[in-house]
C-alpha atoms as a PDB file:
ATOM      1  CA  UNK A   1       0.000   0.000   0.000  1.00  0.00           C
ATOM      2  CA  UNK A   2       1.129   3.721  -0.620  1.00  0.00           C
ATOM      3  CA  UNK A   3       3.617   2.187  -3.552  1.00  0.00           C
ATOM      4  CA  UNK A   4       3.687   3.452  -7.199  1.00  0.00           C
ATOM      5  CA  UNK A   5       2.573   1.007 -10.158  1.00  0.00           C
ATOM      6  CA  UNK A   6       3.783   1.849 -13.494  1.00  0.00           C
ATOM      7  CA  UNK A   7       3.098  -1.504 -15.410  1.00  0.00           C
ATOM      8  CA  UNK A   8       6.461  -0.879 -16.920  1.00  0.00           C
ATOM      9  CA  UNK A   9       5.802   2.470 -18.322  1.00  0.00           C
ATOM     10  CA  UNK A  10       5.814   6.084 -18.207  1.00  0.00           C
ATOM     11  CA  UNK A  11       2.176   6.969 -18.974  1.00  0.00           C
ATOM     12  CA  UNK A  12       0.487   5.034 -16.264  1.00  0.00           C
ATOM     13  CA  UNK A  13       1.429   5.400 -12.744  1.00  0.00           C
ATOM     14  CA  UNK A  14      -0.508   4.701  -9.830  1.00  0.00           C
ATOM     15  CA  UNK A  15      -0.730   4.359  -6.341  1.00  0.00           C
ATOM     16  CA  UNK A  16      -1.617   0.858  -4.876  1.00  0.00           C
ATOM     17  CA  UNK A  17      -4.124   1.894  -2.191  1.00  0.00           C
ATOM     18  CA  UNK A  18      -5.478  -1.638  -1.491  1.00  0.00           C
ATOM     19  CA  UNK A  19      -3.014  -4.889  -0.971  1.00  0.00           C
ATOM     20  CA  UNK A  20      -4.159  -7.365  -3.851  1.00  0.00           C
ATOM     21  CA  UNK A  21      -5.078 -11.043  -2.281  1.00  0.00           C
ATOM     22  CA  UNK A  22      -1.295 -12.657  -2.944  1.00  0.00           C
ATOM     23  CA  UNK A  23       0.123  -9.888  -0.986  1.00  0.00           C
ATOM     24  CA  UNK A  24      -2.440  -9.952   1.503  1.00  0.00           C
ATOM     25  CA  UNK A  25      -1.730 -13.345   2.512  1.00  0.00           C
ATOM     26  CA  UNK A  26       1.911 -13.176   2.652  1.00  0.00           C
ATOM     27  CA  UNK A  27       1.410 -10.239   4.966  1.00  0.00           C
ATOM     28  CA  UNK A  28      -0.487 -12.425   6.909  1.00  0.00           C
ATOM     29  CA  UNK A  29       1.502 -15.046   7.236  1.00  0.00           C
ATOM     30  CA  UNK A  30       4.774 -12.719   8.437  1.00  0.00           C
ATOM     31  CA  UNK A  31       6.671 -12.660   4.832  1.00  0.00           C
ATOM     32  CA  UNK A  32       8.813  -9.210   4.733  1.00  0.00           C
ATOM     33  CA  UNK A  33       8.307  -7.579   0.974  1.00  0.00           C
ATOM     34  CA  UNK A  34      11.499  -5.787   0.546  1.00  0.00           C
ATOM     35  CA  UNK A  35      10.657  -4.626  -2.777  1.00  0.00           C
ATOM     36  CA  UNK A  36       9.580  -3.903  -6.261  1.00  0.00           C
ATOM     37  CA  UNK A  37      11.334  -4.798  -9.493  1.00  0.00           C
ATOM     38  CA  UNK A  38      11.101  -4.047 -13.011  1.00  0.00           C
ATOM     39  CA  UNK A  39       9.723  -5.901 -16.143  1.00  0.00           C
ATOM     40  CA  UNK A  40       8.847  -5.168 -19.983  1.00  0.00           C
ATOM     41  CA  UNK A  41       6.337  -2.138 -20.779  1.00  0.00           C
ATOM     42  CA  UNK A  42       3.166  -3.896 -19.673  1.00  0.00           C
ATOM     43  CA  UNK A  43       4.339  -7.026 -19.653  1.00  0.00           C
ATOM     44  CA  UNK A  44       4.341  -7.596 -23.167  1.00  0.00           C
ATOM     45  CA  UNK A  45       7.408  -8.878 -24.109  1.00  0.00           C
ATOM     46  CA  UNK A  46      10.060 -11.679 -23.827  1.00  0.00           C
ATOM     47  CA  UNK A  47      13.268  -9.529 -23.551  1.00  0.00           C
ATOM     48  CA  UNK A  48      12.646  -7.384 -20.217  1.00  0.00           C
ATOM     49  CA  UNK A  49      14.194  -4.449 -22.481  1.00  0.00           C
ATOM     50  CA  UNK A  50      12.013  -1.439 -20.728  1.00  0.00           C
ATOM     51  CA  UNK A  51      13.267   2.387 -22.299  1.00  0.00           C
ATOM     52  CA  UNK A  52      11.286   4.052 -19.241  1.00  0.00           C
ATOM     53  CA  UNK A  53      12.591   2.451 -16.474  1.00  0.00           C
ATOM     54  CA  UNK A  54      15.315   0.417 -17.866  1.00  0.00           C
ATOM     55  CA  UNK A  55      16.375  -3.257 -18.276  1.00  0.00           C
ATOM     56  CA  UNK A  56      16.601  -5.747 -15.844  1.00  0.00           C
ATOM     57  CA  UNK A  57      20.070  -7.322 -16.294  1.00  0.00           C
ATOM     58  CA  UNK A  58      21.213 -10.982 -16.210  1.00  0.00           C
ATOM     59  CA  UNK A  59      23.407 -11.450 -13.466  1.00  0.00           C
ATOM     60  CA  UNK A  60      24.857 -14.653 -15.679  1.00  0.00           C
ATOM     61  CA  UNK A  61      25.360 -12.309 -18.306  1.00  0.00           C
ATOM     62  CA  UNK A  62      29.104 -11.359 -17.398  1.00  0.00           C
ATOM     63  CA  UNK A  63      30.123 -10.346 -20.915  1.00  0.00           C
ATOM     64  CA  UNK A  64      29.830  -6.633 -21.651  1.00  0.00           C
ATOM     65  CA  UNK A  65      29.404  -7.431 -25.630  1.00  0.00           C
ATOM     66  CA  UNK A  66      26.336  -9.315 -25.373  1.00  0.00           C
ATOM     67  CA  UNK A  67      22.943  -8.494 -23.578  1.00  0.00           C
ATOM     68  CA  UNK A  68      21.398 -11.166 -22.033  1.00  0.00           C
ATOM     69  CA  UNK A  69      17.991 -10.836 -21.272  1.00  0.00           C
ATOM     70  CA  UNK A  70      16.202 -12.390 -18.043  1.00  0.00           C
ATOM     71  CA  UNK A  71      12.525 -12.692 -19.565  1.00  0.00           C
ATOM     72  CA  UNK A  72       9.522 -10.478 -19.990  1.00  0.00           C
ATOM     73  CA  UNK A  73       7.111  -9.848 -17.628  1.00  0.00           C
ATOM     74  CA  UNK A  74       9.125 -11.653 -14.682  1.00  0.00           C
ATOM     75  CA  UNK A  75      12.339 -10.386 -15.452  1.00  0.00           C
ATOM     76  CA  UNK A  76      12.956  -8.321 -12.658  1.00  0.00           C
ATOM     77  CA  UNK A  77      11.774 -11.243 -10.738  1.00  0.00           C
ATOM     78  CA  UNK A  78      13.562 -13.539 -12.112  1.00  0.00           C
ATOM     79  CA  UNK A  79      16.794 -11.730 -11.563  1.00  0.00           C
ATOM     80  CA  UNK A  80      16.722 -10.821  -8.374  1.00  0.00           C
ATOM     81  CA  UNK A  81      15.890 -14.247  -7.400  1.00  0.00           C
ATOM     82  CA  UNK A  82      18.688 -15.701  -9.457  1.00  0.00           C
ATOM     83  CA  UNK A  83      21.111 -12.995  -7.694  1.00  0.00           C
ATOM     84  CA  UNK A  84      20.176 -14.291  -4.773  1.00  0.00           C
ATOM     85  CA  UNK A  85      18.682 -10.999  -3.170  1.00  0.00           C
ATOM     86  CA  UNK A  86      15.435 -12.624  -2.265  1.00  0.00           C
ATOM     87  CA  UNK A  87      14.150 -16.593  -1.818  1.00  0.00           C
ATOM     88  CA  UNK A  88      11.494 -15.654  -3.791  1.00  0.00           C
ATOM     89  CA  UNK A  89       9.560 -12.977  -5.902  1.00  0.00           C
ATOM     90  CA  UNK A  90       6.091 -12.562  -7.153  1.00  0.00           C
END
């Protein structure tokens, strides 16, 4: 609650003022939410690539020659996960 949504772009920001049902229950069950992350404009997309907000990187990507993407509408998710900043990530 009180946190801006964006969906991933620049033209449609929001503030949550309700917890959804997922979040709800986590609350309730003691989970700490330490964050948000980022993902492709509206979720439509397989790359992550996001010109607003910018890209979620690969953390496996250690090459500075070659992009590699984490996934589209996760992608945030999935990275911080696979950096190992959280257990888990909705």
């Amino acid at each position: 609650v009180g946190f801006p949504v964006t969906r991933g772009v620049s033209f449609l920001s929001k503030t949550v003022e309700k917890d959804v049902f997922p979040i709800l229950k986590l609350k309730q069950q003691g989970a700490l939410l330490v964050g948000k992350t980022n993902q492709h404009e509206i979720g439509l997309g397989t790359t992550g690539y996001n010109l607003f907000h910018g890209t979620p990187r690969n953390p496996y990507g250690k090459d500075d020659r070659i992009h590699y993407y984490t996934g589209g509408s996760s992608s945030g998710c999935a990275a911080a996960v696979s950096m190992g900043l959280v257990p888990l990530a909705i």
